[in-house]
PDB file of N, CA and C in Angstrom:
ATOM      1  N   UNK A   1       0.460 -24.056  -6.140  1.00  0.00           N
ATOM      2  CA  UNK A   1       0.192 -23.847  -7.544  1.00  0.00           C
ATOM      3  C   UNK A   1      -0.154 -22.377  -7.755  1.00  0.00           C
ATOM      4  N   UNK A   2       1.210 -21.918  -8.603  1.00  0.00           N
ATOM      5  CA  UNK A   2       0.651 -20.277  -8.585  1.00  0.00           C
ATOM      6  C   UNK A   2      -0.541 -20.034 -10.110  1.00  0.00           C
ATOM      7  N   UNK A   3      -1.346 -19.173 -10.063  1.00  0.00           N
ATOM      8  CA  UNK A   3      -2.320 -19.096 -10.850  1.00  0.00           C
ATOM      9  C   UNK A   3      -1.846 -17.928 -11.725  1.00  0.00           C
ATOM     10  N   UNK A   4      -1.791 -17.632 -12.743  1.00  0.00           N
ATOM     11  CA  UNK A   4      -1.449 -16.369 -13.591  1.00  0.00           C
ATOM     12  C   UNK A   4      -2.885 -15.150 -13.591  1.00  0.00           C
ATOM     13  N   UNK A   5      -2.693 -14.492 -13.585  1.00  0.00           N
ATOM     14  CA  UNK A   5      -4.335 -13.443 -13.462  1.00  0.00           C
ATOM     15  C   UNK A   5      -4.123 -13.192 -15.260  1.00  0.00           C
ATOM     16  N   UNK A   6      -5.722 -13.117 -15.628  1.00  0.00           N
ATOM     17  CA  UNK A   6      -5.783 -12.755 -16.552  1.00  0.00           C
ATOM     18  C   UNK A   6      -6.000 -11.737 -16.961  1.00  0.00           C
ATOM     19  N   UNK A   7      -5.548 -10.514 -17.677  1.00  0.00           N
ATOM     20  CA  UNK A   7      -5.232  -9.474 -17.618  1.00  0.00           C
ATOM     21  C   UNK A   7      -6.627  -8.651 -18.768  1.00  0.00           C
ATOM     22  N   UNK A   8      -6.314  -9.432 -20.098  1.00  0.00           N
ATOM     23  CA  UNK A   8      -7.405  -8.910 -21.039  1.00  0.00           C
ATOM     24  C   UNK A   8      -8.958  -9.572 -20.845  1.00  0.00           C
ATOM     25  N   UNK A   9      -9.386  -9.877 -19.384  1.00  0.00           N
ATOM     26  CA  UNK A   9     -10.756 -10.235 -19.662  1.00  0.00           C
ATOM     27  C   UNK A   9     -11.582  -9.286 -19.763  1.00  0.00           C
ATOM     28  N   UNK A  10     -11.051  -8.375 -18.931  1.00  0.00           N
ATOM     29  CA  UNK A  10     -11.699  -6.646 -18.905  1.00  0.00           C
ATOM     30  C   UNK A  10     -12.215  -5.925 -20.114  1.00  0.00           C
ATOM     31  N   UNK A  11     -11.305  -5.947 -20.901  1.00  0.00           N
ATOM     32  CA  UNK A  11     -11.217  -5.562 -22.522  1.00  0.00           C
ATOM     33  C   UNK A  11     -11.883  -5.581 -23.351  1.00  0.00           C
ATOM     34  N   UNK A  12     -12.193  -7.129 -23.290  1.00  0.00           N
ATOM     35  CA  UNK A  12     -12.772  -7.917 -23.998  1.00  0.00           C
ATOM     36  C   UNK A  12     -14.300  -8.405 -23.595  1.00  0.00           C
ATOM     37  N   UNK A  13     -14.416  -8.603 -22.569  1.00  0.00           N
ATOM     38  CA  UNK A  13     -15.791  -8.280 -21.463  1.00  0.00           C
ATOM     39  C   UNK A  13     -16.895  -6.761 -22.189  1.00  0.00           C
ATOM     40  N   UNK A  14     -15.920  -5.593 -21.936  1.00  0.00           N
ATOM     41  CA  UNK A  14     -16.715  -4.339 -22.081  1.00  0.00           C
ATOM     42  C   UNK A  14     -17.014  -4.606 -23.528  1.00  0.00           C
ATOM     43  N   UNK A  15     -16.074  -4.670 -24.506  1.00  0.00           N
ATOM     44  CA  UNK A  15     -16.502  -4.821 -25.451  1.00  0.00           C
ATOM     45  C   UNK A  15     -17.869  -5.481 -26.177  1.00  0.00           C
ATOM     46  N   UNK A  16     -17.873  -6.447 -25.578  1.00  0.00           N
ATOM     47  CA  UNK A  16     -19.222  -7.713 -25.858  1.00  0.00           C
ATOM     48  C   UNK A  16     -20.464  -6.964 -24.959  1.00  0.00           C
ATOM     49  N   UNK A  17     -20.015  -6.592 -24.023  1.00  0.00           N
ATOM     50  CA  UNK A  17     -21.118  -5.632 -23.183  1.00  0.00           C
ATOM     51  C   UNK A  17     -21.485  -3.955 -24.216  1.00  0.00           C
ATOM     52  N   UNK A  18     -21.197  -3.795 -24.914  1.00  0.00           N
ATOM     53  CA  UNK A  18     -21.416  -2.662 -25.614  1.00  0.00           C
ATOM     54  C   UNK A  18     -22.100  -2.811 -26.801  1.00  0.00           C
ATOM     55  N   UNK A  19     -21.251  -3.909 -26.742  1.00  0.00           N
ATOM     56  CA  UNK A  19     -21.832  -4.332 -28.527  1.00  0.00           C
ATOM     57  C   UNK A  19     -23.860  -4.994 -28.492  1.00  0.00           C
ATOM     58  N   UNK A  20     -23.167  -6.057 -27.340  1.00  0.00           N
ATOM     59  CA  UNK A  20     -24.893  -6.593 -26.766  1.00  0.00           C
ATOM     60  C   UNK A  20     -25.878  -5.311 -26.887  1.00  0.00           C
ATOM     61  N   UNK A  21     -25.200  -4.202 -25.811  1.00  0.00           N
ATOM     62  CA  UNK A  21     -26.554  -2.976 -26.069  1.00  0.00           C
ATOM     63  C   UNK A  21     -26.746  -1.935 -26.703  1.00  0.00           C
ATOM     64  N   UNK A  22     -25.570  -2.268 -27.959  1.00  0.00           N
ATOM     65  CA  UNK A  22     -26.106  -1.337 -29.043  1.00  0.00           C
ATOM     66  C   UNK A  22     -26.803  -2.732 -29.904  1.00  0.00           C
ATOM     67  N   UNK A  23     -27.378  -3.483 -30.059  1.00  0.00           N
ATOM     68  CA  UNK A  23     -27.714  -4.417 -30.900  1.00  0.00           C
ATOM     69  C   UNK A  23     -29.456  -4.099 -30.024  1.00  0.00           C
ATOM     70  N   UNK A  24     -29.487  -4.391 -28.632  1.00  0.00           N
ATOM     71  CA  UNK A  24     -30.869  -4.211 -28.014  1.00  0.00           C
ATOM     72  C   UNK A  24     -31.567  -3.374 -28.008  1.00  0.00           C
ATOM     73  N   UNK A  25     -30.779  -1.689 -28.498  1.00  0.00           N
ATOM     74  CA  UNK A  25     -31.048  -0.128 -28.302  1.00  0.00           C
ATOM     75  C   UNK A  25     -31.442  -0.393 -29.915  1.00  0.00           C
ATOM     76  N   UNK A  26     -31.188  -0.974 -31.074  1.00  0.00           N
ATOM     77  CA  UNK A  26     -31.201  -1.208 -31.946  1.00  0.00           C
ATOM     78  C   UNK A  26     -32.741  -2.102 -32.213  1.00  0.00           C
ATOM     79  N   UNK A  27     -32.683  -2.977 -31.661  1.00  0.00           N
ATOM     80  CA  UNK A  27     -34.030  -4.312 -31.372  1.00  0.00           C
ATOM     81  C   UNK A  27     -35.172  -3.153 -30.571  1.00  0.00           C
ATOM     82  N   UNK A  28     -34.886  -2.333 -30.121  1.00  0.00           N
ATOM     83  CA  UNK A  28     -36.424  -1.847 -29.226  1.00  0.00           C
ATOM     84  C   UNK A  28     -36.136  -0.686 -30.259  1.00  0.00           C
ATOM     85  N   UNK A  29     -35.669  -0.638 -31.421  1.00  0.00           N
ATOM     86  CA  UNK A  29     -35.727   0.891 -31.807  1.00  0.00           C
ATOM     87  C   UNK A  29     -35.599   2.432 -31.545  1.00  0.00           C
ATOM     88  N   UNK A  30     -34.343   2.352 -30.742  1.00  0.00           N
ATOM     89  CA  UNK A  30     -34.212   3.515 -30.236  1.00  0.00           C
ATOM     90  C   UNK A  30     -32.678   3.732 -30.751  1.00  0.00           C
ATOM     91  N   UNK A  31     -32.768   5.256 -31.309  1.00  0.00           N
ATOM     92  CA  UNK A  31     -31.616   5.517 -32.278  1.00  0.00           C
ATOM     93  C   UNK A  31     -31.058   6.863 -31.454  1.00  0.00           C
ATOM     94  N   UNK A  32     -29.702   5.832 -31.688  1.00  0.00           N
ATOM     95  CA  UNK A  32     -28.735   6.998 -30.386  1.00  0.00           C
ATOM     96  C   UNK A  32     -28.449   8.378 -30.973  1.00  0.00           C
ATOM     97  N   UNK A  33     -28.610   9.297 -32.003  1.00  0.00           N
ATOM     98  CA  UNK A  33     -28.111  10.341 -32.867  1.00  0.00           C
ATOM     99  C   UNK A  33     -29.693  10.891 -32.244  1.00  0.00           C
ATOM    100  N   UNK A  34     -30.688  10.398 -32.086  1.00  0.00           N
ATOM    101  CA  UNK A  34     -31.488  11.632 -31.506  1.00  0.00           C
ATOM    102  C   UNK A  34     -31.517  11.415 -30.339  1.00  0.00           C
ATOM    103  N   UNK A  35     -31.775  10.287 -29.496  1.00  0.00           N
ATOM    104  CA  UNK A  35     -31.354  10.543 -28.327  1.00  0.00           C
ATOM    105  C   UNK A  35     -30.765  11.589 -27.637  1.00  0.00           C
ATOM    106  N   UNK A  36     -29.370  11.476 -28.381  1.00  0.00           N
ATOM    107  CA  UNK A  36     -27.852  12.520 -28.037  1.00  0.00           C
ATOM    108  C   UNK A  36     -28.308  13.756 -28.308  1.00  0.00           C
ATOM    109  N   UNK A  37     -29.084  14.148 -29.380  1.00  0.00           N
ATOM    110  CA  UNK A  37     -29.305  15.720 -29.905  1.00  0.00           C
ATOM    111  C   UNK A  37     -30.495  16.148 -29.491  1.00  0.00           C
ATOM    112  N   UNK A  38     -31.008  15.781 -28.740  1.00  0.00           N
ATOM    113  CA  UNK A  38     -32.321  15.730 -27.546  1.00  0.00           C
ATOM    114  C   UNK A  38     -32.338  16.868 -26.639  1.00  0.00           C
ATOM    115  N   UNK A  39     -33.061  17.530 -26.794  1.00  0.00           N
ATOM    116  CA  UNK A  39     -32.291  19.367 -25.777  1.00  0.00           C
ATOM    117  C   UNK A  39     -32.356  18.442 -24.037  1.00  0.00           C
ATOM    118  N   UNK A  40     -33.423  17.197 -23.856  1.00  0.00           N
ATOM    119  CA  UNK A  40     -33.221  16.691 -22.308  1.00  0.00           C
ATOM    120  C   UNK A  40     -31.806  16.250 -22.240  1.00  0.00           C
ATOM    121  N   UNK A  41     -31.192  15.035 -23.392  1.00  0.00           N
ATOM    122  CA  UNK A  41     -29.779  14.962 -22.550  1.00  0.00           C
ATOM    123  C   UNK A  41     -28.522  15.978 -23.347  1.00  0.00           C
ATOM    124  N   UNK A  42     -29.105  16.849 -23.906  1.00  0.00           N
ATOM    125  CA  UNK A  42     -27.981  18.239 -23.888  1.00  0.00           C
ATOM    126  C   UNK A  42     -27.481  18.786 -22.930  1.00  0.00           C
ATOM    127  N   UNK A  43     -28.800  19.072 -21.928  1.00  0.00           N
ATOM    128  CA  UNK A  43     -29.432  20.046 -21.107  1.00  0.00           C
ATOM    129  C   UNK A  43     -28.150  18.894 -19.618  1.00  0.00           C
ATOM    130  N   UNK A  44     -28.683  17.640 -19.677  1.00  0.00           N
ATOM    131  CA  UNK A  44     -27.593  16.936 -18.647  1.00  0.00           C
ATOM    132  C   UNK A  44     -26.414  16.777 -18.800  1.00  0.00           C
ATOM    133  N   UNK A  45     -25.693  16.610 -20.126  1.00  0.00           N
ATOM    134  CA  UNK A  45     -24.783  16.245 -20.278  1.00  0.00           C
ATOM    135  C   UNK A  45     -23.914  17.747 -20.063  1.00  0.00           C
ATOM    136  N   UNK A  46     -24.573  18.539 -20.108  1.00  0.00           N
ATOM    137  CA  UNK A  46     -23.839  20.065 -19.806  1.00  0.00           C
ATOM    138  C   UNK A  46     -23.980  20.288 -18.196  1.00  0.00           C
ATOM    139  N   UNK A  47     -25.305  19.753 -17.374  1.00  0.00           N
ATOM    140  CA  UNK A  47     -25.151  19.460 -16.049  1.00  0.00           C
ATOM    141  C   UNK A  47     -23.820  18.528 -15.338  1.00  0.00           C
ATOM    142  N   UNK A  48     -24.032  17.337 -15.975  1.00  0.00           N
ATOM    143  CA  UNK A  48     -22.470  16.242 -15.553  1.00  0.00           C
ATOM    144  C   UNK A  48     -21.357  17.028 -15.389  1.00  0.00           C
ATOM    145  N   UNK A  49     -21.627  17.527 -17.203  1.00  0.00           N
ATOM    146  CA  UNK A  49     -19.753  18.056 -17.313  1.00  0.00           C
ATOM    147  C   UNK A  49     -19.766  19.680 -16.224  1.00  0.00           C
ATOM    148  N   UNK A  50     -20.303  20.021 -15.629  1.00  0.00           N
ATOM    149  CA  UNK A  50     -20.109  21.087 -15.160  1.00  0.00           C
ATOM    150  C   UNK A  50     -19.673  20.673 -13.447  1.00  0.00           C
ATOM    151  N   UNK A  51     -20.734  19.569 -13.039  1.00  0.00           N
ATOM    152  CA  UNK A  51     -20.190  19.000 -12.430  1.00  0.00           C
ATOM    153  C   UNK A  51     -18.670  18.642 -12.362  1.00  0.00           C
ATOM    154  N   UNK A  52     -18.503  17.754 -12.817  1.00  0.00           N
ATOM    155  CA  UNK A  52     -17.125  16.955 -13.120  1.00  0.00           C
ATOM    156  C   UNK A  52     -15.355  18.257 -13.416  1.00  0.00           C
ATOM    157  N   UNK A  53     -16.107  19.306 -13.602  1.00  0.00           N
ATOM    158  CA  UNK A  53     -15.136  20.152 -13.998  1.00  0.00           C
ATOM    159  C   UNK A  53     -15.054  20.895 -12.524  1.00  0.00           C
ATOM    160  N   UNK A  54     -15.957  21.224 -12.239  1.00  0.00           N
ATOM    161  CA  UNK A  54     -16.104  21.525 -10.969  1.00  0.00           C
ATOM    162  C   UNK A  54     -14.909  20.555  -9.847  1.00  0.00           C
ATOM    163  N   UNK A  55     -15.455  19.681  -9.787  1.00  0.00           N
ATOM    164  CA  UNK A  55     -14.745  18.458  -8.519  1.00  0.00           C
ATOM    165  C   UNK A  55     -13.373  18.312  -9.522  1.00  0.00           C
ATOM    166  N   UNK A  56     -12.905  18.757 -10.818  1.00  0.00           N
ATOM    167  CA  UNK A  56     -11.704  18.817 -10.943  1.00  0.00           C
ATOM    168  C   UNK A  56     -10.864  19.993 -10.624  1.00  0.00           C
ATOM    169  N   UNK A  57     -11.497  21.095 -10.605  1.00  0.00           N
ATOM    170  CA  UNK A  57     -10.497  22.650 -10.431  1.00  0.00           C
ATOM    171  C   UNK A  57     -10.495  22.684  -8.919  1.00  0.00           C
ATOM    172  N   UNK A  58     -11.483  22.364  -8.218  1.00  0.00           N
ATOM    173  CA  UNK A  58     -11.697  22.777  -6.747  1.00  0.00           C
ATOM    174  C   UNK A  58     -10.834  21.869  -6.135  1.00  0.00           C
ATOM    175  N   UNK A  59     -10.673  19.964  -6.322  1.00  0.00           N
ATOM    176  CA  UNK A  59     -10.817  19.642  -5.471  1.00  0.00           C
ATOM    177  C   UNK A  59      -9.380  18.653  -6.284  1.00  0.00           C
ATOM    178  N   UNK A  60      -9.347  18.048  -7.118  1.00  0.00           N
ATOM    179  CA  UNK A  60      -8.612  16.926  -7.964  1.00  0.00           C
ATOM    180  C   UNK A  60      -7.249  17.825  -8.677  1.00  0.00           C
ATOM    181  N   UNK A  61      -7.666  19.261  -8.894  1.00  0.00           N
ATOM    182  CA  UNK A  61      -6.125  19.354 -10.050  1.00  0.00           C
ATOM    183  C   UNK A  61      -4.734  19.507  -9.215  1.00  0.00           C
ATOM    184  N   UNK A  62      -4.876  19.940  -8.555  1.00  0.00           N
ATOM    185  CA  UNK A  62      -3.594  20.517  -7.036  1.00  0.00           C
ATOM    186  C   UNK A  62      -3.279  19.201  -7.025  1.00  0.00           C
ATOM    187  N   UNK A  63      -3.806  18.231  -6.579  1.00  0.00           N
ATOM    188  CA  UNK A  63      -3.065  16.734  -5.670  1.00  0.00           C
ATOM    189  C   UNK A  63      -2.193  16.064  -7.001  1.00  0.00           C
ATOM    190  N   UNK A  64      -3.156  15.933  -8.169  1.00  0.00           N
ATOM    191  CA  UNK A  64      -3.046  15.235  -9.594  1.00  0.00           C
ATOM    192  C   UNK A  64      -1.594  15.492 -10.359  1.00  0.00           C
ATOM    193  N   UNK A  65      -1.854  17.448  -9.868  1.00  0.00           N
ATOM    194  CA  UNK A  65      -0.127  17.546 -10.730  1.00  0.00           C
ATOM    195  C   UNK A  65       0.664  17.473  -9.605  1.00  0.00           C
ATOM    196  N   UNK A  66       0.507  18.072  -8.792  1.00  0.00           N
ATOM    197  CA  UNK A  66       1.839  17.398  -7.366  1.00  0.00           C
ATOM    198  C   UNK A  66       2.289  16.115  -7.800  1.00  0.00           C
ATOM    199  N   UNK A  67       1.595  15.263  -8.237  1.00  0.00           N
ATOM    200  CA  UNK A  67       1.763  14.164  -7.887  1.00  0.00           C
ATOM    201  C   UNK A  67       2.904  13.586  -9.081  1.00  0.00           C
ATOM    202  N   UNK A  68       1.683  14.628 -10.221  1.00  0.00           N
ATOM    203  CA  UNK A  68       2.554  14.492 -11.478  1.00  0.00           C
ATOM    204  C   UNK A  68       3.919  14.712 -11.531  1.00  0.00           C
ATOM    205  N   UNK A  69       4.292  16.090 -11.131  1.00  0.00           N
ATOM    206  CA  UNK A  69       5.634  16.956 -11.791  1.00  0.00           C
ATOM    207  C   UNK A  69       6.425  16.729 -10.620  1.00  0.00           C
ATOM    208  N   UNK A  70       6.141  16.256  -9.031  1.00  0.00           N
ATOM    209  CA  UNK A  70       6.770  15.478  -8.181  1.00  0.00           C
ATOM    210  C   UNK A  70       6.904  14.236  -8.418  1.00  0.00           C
ATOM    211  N   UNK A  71       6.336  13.135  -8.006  1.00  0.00           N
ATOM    212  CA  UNK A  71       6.207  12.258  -8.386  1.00  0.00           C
ATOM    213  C   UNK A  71       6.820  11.055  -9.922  1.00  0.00           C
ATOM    214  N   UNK A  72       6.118  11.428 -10.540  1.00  0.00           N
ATOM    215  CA  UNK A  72       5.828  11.209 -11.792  1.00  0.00           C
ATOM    216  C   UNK A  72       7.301  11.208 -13.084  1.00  0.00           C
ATOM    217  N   UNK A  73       7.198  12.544 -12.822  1.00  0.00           N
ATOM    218  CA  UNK A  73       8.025  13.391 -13.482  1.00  0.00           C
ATOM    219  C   UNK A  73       9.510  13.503 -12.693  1.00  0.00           C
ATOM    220  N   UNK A  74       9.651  13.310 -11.568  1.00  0.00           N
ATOM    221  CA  UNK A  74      10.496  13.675 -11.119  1.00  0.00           C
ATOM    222  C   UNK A  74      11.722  12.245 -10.501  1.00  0.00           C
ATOM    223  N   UNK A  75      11.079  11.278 -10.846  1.00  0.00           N
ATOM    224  CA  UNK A  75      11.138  10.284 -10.225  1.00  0.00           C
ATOM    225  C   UNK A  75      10.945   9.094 -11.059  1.00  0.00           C
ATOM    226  N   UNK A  76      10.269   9.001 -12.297  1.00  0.00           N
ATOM    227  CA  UNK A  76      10.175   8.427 -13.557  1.00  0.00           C
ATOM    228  C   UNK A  76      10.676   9.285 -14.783  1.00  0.00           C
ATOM    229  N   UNK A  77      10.000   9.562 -14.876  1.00  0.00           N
ATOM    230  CA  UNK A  77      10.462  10.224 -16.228  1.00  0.00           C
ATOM    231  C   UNK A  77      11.927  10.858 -16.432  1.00  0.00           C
ATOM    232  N   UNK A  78      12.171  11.532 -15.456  1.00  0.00           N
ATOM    233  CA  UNK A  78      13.489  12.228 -15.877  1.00  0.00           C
ATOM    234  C   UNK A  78      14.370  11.029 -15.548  1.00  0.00           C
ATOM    235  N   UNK A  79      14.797  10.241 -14.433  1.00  0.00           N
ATOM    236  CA  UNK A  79      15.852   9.137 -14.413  1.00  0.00           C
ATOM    237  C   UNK A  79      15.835   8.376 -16.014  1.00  0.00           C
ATOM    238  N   UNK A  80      14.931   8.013 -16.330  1.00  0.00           N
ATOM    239  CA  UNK A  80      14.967   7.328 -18.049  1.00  0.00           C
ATOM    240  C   UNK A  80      15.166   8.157 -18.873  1.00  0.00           C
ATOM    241  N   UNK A  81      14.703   9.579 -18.883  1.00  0.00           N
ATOM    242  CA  UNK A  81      15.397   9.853 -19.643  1.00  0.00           C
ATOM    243  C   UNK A  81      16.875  10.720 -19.509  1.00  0.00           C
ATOM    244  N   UNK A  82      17.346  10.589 -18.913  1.00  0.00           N
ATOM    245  CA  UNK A  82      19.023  10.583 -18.496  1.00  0.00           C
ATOM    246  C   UNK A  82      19.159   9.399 -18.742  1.00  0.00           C
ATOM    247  N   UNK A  83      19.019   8.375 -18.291  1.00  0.00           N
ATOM    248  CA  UNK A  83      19.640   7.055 -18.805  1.00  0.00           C
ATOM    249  C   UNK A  83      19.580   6.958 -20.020  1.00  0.00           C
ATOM    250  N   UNK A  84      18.487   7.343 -20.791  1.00  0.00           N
ATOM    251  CA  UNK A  84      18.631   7.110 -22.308  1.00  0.00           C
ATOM    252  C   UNK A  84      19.553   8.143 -23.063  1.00  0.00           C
ATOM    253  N   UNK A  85      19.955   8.961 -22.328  1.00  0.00           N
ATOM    254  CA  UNK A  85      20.876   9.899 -23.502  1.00  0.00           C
ATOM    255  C   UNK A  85      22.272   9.423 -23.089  1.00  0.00           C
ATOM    256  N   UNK A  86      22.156   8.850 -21.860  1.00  0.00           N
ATOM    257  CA  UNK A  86      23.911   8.028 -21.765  1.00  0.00           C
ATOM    258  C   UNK A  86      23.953   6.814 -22.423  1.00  0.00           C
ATOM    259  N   UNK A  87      22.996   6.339 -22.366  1.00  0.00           N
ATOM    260  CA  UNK A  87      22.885   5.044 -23.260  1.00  0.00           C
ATOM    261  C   UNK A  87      23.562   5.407 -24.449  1.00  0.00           C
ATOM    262  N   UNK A  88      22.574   6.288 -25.604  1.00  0.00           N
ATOM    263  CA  UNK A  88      22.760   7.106 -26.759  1.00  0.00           C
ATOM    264  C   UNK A  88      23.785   7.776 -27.149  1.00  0.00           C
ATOM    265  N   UNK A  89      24.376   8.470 -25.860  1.00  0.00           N
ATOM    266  CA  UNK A  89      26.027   9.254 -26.128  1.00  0.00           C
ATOM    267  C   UNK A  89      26.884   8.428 -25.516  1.00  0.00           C
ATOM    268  N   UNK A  90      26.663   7.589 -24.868  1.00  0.00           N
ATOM    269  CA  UNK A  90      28.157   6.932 -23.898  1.00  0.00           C
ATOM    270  C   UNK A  90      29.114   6.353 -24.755  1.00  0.00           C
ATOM    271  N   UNK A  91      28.646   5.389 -26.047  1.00  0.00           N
ATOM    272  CA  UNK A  91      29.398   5.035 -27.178  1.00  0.00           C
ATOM    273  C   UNK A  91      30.149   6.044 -28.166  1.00  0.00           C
ATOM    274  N   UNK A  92      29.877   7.195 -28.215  1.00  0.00           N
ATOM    275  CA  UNK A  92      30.432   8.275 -28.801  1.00  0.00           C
ATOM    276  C   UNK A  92      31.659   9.004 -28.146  1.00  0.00           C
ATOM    277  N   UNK A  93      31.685   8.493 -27.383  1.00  0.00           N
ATOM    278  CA  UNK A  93      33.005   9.475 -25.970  1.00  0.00           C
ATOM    279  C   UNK A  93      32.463  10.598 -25.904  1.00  0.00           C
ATOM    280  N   UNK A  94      31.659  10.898 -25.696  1.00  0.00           N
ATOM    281  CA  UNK A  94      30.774  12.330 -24.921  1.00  0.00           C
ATOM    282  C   UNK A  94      29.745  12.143 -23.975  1.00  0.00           C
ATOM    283  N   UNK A  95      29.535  12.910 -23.786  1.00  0.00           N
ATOM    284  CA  UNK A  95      28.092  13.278 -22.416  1.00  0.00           C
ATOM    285  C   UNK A  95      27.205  14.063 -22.771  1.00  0.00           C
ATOM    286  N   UNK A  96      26.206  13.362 -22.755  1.00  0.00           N
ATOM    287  CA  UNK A  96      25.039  14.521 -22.989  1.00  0.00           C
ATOM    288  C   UNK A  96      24.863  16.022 -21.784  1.00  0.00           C
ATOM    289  N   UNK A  97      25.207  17.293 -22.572  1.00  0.00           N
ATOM    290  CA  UNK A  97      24.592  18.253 -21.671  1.00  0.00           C
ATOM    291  C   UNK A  97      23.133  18.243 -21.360  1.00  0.00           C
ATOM    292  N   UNK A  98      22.936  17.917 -19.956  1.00  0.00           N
ATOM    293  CA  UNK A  98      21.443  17.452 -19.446  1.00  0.00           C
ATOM    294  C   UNK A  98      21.068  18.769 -19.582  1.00  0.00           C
ATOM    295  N   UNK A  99      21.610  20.237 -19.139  1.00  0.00           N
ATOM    296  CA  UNK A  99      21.213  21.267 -18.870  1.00  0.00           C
ATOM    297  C   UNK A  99      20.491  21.945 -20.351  1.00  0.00           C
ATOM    298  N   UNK A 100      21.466  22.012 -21.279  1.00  0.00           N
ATOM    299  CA  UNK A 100      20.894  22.878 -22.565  1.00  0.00           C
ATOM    300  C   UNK A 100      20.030  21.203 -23.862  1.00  0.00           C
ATOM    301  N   UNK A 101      20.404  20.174 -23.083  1.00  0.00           N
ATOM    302  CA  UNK A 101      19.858  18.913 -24.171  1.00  0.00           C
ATOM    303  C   UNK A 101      20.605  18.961 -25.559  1.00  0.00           C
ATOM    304  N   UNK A 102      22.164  19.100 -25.638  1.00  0.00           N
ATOM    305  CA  UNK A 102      22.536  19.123 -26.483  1.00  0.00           C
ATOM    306  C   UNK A 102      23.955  18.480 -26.064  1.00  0.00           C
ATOM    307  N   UNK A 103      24.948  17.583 -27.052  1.00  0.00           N
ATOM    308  CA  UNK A 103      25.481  16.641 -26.846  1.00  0.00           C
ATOM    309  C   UNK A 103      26.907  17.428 -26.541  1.00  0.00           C
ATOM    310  N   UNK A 104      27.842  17.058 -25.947  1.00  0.00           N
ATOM    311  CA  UNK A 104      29.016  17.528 -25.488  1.00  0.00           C
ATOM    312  C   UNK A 104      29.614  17.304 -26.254  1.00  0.00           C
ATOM    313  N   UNK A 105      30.840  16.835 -27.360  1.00  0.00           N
ATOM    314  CA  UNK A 105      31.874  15.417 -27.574  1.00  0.00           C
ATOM    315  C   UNK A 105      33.102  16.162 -27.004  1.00  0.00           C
ATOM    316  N   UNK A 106      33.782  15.010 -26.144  1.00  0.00           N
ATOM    317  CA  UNK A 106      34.700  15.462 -26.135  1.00  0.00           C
ATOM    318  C   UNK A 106      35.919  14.679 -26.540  1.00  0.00           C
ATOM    319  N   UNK A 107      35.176  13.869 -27.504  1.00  0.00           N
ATOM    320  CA  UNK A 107      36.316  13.241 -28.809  1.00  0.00           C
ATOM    321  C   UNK A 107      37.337  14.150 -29.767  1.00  0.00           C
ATOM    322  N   UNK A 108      37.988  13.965 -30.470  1.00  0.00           N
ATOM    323  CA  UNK A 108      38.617  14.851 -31.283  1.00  0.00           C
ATOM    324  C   UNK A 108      38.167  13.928 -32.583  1.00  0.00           C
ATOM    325  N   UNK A 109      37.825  15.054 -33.796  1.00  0.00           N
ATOM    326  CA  UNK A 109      37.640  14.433 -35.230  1.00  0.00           C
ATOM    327  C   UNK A 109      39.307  14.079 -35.868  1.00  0.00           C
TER     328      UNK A 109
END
């Protein structure tokens, strides 16, 4: 008996989880607009992100676009879209020029 996985419990989970603790942050009286404008979590949230920018230039952007403009790009993206401009021109009796992205015909009017 194969089981199907359910895909949107995640979704829908966080949601009810957010909502619950803005309703409790709400019930103990604590209001997120000063919280946020608070020079203590200014002062961190400029610590995190300096962090986080950090472990992205040093360590995450090199592998991320390799992965991208090899990968990604090179290997998804461009095969579809060549297939979609033959799709698009093949009924016309022409070929799309892949090189300049502009349509060939080599029909006669």
């Amino acid at each position: 008996m194969t089981r199907t996985p359910k895909t949107n419990e995640g979704l829908i989970k966080l949601i009810v989880i957010i909502v619950i603790a803005l309703l409790l942050l709400a019930f103990l009286g604590l209001n997120l607009r000063s919280i946020v404008n608070s020079p203590t979590f200014q002062d961190n949230w400029q610590f995190i992100k300096g962090i986080v920018l950090q472990i992205w230039t040093r360590f995450l952007k090199l592998p991320v676009l390799f992965i991208w403009n090899q990968g990604f790009v090179r290997f998804i993206w461009n095969p579809i879209f060549q297939n979609l401009l033959h799709m698009n021109f093949g009924s016309a009796g022409g070929t799309p020029d892949t090189s300049t992205g502009l349509f060939a015909s080599t029909s006669s009017i």
